[in-house]
C-alpha atoms as a PDB file:
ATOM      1  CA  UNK A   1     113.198 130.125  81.694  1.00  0.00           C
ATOM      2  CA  UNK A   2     114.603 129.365  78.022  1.00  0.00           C
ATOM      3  CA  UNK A   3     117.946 127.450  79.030  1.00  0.00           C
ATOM      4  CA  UNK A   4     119.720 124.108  76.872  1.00  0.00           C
ATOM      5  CA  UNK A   5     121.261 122.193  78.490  1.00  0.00           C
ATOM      6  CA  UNK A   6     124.480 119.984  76.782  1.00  0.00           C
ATOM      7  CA  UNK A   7     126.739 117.363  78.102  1.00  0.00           C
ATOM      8  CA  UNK A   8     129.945 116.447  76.872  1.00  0.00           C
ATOM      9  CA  UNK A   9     131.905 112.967  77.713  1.00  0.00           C
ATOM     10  CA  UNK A  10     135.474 112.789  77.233  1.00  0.00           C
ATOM     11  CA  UNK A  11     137.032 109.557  77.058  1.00  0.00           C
ATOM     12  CA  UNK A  12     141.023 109.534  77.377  1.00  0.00           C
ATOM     13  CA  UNK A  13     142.624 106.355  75.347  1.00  0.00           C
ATOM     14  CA  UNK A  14     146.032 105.660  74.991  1.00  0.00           C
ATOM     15  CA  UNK A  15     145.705 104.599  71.733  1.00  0.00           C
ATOM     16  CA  UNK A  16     145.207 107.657  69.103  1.00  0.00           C
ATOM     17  CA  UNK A  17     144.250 105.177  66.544  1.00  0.00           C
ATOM     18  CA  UNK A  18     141.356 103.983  68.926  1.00  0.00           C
ATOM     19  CA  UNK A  19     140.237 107.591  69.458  1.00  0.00           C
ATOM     20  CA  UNK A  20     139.817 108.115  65.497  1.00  0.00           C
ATOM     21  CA  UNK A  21     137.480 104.555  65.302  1.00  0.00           C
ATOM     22  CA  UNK A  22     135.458 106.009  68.708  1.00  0.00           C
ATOM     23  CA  UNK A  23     134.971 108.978  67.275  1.00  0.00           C
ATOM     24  CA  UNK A  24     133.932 107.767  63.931  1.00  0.00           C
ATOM     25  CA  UNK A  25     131.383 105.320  65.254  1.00  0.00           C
ATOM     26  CA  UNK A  26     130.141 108.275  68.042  1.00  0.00           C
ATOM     27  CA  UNK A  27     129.474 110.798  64.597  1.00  0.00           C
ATOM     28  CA  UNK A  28     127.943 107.777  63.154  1.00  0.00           C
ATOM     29  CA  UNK A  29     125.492 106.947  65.420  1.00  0.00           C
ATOM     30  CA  UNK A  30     123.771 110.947  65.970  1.00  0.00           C
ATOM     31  CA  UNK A  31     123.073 110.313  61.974  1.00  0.00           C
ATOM     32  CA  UNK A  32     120.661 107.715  62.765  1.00  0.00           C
ATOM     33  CA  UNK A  33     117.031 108.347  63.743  1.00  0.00           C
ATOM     34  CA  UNK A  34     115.726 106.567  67.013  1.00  0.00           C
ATOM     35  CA  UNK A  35     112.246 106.033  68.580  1.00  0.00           C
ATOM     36  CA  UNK A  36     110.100 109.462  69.516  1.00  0.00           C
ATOM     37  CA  UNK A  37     107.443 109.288  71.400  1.00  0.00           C
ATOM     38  CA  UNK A  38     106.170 111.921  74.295  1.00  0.00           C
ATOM     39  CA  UNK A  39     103.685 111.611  77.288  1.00  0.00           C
ATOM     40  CA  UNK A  40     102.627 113.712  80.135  1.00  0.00           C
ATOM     41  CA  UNK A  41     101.035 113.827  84.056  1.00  0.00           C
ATOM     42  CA  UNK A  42      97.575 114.642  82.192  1.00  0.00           C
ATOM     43  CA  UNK A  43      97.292 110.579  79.862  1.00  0.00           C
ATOM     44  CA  UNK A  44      94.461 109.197  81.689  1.00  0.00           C
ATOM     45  CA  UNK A  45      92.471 112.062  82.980  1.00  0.00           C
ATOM     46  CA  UNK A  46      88.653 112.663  82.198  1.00  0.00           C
ATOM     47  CA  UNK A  47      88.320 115.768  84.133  1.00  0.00           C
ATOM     48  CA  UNK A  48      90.675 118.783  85.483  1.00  0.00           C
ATOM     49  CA  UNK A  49      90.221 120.416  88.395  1.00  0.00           C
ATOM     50  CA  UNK A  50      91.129 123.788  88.822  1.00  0.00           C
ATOM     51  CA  UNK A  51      95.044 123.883  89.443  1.00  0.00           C
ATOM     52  CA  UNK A  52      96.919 120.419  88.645  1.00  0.00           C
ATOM     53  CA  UNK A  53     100.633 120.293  87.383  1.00  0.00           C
ATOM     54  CA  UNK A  54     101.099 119.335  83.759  1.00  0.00           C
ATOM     55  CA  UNK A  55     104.799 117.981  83.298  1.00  0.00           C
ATOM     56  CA  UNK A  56     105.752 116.453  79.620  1.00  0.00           C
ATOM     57  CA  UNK A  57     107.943 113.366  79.332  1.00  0.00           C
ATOM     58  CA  UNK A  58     109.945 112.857  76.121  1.00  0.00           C
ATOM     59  CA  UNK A  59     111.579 110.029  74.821  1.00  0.00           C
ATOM     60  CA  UNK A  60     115.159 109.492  76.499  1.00  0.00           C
ATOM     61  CA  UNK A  61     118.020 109.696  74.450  1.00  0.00           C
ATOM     62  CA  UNK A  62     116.944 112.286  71.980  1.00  0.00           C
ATOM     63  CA  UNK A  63     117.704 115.685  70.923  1.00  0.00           C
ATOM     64  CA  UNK A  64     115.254 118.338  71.390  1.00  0.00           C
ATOM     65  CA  UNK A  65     115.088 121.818  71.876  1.00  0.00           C
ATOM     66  CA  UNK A  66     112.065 121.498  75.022  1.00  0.00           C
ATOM     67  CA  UNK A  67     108.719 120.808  74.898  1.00  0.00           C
ATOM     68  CA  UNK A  68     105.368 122.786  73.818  1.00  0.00           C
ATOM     69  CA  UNK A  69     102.181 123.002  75.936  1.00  0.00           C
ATOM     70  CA  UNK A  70      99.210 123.657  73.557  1.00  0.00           C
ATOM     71  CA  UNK A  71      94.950 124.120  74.878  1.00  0.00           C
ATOM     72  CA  UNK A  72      92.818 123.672  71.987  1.00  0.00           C
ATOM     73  CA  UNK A  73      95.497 124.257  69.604  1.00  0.00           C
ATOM     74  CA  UNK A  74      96.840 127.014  70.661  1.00  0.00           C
ATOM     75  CA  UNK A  75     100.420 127.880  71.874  1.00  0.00           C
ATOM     76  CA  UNK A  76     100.189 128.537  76.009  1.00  0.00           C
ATOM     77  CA  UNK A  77     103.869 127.791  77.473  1.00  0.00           C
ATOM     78  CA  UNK A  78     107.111 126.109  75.674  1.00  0.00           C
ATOM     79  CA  UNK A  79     109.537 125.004  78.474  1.00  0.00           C
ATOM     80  CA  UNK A  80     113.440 123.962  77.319  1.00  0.00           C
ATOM     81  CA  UNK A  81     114.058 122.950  81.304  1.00  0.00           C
ATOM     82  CA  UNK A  82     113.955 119.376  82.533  1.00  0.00           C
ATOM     83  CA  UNK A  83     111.257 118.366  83.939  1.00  0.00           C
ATOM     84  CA  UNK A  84     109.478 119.903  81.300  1.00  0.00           C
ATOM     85  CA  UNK A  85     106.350 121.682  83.095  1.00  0.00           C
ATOM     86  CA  UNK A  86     103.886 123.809  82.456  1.00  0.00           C
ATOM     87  CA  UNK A  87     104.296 126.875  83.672  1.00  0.00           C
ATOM     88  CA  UNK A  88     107.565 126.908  84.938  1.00  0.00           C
ATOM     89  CA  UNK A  89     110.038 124.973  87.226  1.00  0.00           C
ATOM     90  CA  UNK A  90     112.798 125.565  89.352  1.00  0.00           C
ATOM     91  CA  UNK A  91     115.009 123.133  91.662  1.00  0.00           C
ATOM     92  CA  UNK A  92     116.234 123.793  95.279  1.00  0.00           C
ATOM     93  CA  UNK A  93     120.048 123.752  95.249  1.00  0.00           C
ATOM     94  CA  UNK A  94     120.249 122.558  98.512  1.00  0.00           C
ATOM     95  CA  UNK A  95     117.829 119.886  98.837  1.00  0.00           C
ATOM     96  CA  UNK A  96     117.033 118.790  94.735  1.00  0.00           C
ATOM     97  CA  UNK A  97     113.365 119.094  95.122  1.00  0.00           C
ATOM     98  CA  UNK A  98     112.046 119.993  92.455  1.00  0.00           C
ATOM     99  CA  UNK A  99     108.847 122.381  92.426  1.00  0.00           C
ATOM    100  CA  UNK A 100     106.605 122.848  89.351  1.00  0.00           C
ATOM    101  CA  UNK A 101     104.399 125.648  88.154  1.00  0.00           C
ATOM    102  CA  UNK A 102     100.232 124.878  87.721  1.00  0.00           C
ATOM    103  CA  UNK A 103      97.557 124.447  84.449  1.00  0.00           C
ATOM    104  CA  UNK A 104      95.096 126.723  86.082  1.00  0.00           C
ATOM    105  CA  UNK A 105      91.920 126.166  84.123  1.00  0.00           C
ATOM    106  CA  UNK A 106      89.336 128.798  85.682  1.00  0.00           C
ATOM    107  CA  UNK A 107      90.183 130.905  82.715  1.00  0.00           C
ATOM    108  CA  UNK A 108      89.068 128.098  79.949  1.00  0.00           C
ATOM    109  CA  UNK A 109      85.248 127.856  79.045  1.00  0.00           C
ATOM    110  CA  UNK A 110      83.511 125.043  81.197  1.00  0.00           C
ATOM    111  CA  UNK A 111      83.355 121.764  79.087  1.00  0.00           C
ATOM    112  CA  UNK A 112      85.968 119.765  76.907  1.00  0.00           C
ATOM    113  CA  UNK A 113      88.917 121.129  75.885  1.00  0.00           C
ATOM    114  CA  UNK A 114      92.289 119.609  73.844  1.00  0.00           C
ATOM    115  CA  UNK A 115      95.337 119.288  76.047  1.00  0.00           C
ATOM    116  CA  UNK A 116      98.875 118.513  74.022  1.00  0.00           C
ATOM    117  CA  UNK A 117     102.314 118.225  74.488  1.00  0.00           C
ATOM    118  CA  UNK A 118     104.666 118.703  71.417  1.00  0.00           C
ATOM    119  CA  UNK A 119     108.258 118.244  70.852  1.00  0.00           C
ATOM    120  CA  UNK A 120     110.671 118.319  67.996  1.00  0.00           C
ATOM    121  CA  UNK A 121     113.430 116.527  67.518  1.00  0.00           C
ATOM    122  CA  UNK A 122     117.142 117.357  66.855  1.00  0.00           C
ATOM    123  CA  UNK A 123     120.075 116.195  65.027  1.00  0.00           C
ATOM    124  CA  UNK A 124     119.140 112.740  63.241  1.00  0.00           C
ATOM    125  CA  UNK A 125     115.441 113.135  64.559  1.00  0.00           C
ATOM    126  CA  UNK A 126     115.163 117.072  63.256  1.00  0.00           C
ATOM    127  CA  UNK A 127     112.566 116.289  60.872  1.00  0.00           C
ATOM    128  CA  UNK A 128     110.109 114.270  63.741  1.00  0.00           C
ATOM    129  CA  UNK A 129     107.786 115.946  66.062  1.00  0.00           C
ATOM    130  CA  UNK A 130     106.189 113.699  68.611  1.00  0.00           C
ATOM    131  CA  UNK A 131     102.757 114.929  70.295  1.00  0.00           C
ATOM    132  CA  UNK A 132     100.189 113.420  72.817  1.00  0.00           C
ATOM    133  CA  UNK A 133      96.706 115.228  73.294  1.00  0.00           C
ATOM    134  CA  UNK A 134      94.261 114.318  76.455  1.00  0.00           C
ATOM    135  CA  UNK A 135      90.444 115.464  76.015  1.00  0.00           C
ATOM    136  CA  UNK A 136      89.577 116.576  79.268  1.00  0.00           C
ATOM    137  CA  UNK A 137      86.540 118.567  80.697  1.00  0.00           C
ATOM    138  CA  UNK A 138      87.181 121.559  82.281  1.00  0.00           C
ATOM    139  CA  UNK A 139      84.254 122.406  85.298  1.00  0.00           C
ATOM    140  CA  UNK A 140      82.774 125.872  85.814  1.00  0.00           C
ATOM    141  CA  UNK A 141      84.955 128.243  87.629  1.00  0.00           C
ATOM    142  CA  UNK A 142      83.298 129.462  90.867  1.00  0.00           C
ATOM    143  CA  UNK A 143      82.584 133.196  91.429  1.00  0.00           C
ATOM    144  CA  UNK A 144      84.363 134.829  93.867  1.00  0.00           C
ATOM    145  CA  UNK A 145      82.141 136.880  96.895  1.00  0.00           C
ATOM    146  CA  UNK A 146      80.028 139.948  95.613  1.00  0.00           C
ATOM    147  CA  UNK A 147      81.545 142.118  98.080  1.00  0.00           C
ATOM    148  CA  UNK A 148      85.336 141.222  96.712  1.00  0.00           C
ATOM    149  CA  UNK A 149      84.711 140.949  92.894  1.00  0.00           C
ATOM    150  CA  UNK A 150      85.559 143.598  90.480  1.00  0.00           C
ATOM    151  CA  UNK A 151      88.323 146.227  90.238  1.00  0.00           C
ATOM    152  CA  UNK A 152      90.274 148.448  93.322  1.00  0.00           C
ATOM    153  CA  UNK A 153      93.495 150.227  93.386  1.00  0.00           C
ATOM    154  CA  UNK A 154      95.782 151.650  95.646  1.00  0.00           C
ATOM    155  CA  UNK A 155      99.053 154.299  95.727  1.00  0.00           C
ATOM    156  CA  UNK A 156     101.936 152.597  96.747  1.00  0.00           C
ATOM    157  CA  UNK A 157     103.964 155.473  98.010  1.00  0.00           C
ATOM    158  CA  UNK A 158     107.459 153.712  98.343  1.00  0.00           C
ATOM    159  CA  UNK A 159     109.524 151.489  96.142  1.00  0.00           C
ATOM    160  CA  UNK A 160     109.344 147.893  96.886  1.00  0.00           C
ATOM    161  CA  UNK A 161     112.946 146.186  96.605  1.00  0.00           C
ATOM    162  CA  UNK A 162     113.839 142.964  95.076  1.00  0.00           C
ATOM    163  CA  UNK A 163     113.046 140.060  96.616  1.00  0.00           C
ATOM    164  CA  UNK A 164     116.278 137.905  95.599  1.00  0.00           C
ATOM    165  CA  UNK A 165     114.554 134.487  96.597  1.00  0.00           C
ATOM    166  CA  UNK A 166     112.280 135.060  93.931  1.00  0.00           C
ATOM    167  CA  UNK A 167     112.294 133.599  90.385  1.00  0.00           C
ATOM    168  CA  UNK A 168     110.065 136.499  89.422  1.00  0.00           C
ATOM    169  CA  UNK A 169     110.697 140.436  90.204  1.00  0.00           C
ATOM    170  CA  UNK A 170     113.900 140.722  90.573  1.00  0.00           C
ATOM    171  CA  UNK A 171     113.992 144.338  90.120  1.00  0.00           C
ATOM    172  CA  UNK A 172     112.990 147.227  91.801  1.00  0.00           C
ATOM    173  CA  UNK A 173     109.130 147.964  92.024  1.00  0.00           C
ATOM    174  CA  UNK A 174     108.125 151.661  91.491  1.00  0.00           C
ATOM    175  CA  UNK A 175     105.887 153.621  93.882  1.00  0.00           C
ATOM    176  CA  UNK A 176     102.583 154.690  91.615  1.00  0.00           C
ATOM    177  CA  UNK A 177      99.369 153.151  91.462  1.00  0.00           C
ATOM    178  CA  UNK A 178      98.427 149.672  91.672  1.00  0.00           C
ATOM    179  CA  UNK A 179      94.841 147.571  90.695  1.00  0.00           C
ATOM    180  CA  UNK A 180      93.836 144.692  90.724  1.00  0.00           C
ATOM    181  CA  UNK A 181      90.994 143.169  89.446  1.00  0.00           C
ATOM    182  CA  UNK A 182      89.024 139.939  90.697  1.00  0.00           C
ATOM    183  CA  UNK A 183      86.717 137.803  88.449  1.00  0.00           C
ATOM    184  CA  UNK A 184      85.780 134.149  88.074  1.00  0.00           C
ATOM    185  CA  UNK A 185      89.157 133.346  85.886  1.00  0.00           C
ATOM    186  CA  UNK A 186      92.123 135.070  87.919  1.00  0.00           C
ATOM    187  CA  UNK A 187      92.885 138.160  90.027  1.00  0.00           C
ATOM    188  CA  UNK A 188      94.753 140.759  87.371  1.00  0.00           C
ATOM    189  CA  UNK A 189      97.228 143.063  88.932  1.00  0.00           C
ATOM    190  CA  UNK A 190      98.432 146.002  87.193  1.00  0.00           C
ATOM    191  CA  UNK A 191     100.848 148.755  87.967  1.00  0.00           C
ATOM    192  CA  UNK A 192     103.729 150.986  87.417  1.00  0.00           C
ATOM    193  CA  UNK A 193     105.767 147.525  86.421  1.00  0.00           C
ATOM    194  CA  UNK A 194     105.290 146.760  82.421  1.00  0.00           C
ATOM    195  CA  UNK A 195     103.262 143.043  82.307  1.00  0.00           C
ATOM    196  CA  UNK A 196      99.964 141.365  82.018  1.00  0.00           C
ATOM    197  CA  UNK A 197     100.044 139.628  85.692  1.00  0.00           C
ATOM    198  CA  UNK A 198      96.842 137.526  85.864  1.00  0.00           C
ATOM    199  CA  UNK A 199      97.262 135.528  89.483  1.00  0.00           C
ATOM    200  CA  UNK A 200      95.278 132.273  90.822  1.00  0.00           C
ATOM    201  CA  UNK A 201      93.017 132.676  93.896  1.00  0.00           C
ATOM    202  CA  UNK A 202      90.310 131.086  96.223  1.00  0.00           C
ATOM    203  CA  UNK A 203      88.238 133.388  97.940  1.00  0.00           C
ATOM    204  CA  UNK A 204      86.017 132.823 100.579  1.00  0.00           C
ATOM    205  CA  UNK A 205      83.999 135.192 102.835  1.00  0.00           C
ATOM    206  CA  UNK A 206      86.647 136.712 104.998  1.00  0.00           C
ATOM    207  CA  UNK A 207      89.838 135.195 103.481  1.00  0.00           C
ATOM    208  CA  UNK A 208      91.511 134.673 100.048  1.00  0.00           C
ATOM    209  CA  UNK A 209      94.374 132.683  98.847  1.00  0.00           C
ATOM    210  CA  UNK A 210      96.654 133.834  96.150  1.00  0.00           C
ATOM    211  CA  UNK A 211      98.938 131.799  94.607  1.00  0.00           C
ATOM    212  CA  UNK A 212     100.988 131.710  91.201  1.00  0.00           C
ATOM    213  CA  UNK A 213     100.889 132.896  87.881  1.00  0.00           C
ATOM    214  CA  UNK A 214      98.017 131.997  85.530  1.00  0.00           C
ATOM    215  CA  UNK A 215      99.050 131.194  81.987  1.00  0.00           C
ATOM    216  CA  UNK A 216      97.064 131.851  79.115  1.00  0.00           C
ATOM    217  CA  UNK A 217      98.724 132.379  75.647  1.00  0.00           C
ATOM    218  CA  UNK A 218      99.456 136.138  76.048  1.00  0.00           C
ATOM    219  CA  UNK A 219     102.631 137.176  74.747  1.00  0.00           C
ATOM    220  CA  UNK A 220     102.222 140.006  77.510  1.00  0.00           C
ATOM    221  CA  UNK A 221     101.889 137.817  80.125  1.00  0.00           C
ATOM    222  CA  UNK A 222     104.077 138.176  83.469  1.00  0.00           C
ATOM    223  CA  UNK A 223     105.374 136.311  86.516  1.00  0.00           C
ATOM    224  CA  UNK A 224     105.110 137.380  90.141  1.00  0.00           C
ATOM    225  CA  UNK A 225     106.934 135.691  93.019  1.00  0.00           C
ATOM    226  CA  UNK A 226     107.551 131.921  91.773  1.00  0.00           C
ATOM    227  CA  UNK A 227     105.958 129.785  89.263  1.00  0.00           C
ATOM    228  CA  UNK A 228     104.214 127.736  91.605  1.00  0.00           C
ATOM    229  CA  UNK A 229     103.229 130.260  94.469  1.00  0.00           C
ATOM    230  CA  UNK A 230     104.161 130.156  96.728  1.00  0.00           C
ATOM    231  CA  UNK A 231     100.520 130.952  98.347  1.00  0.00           C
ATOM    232  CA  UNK A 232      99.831 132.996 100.682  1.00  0.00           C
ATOM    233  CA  UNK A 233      96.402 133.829 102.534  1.00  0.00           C
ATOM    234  CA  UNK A 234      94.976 137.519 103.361  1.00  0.00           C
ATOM    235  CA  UNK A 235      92.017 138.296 105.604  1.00  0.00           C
ATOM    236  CA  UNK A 236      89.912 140.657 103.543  1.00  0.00           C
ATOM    237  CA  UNK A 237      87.022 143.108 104.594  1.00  0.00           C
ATOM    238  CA  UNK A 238      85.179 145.925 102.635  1.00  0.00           C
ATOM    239  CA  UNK A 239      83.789 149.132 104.516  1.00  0.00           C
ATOM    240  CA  UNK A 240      82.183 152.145 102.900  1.00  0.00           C
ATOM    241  CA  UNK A 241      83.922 151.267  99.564  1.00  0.00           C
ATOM    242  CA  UNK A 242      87.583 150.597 100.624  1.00  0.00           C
ATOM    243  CA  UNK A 243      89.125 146.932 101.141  1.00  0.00           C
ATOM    244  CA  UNK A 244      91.555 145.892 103.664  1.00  0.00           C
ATOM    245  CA  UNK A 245      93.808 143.023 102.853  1.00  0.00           C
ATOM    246  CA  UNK A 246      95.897 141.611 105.993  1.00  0.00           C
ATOM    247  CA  UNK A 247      98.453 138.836 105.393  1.00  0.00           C
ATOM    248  CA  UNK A 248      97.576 136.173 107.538  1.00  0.00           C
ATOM    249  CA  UNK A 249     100.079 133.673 110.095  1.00  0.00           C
ATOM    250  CA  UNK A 250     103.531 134.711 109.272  1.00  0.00           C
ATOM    251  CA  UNK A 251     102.879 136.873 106.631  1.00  0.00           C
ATOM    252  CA  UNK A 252     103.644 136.631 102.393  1.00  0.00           C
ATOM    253  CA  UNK A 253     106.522 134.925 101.607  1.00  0.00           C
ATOM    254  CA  UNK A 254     106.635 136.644  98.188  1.00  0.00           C
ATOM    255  CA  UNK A 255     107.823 140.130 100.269  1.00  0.00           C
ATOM    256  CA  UNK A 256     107.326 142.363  96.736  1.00  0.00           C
ATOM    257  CA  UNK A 257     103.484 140.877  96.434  1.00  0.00           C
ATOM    258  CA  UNK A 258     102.992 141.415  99.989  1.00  0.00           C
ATOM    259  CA  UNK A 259     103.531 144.954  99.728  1.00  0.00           C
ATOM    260  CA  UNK A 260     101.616 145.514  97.044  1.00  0.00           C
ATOM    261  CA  UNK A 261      98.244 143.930  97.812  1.00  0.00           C
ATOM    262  CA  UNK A 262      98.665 144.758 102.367  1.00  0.00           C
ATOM    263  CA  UNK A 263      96.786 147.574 103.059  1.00  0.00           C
ATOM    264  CA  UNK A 264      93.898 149.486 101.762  1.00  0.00           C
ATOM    265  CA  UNK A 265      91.915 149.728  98.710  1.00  0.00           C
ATOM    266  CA  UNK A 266      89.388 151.916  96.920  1.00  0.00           C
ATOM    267  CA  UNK A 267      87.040 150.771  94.778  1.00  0.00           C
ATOM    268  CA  UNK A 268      87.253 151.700  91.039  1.00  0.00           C
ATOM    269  CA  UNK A 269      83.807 151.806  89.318  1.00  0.00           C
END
């Protein structure tokens, strides 16, 4: 996710003297300090809803190692890859498009909250640091159906392979046992695979929606699938104390989560 990113123009003259006065002026110039200002997709807002995508836009023309996302003060997400979002981004070779991860904000205490974008600069600017903080609310996050809520695991007795058109889990997943657990911030999924996964959702009675990671300041934290998703919906129904999650239309896109969460699930008191 950490990349930089450098460009380098060559210009070809015929004169060498000409090359040593471009050069000198070019050297000149990074020594002096320009204009640093930052803004992001969040100036304006009032109120957040509970999954919007938070992009940062520095000042063009300057130097600067990416861009910090900070709630409240604290460090969530740093991003070094243009366009600069929280949570992640990724472009499709073939087609450009660029997809963004989400600020999910069912984790944050209902009420205001500080949302700021940071960046230092480099080179001439080094010593600057431009921010921009929107005071937002942040609504209530809605409880998810009694009969879903709360903790259930399962064995997965094969190994899951990796799912190459993924950002996230490119590596083999273990057979062992798997929980998750489902509460008014995020589902958490834990297994065999090191990392703090906490994963958005909507449930409703008969049918929940995962989607992408949710990021909240834990150096432990984990991907799955892509940073935006995708999303994919599962019937669910609970019997004598087991769940049964079925992937619904064509199935999860995100083959290794799919895996994981089809099937049945015990309850785990």
């Amino acid at each position: 996710m950490l990349k930089w990113a450098t460009t380098l123009i060559a210009l070809v003259l015929g004169c060498a003297g000409l090359a040593i006065v471009v050069t000198a002026s070019s050297t000149a110039a990074e020594h002096v300090a320009k204009p640093f200002t930052i803004k992001s997709s969040l100036d304006g807002k009032t109120v957040l809803p509970h999954r919007i995508r938070w992009i940062a836009y520095p000042s063009a023309g300057v130097r600067f190692p990416g861009v910090e996302f900070l709630i409240d003060g604290k460090l969530v997400f740093d991003n070094r890859i243009p366009p600069y979002a929280f949570g992640g981004d990724g472009r499709d070779e073939a087609t450009g498009k660029v997809n963004s991860g989400y600020l999910v904000t069912s984790w944050l205490s209902s009420g205001r909250h500080e949302f700021t974008v940071r960046a230092r600069g480099l080179g001439a600017n080094r010593n600057a640091t431009a921010t921009k903080t929107v005071v937002a609310r942040v609504q209530p996050a809605e409880a998810p159906p009694a009969q879903l809520a709360g903790s259930w695991q399962r064995n997965l007795e094969k190994a899951v392979p990796p799912d190459r058109n993924m950002l996230y889990r490119k590596i083999t997943v273990p057979p062992g046992t798997f929980r998750f657990t489902i509460d008014p911030r995020f589902m958490r999924m834990s297994g065999p695979v090191p990392g703090n996964v906490k994963v958005d959702y909507v449930a409703r009675s008969a049918a929940i929606t995962v989607g992408g990671p949710v990021w909240t300041g834990d150096p432990a934290e984990g991907g799955v699938c892509e940073p935006w998703g995708p999303a994919a919906t599962y019937s669910w129904s609970v019997s004598d104390g087991t769940l049964t999650l079925t992937p619904s239309g064509r199935g999860d896109a995100c083959k290794q989560r799919g895996a994981i969460l089809t099937g049945d699930w015990t309850r785990v008191k």
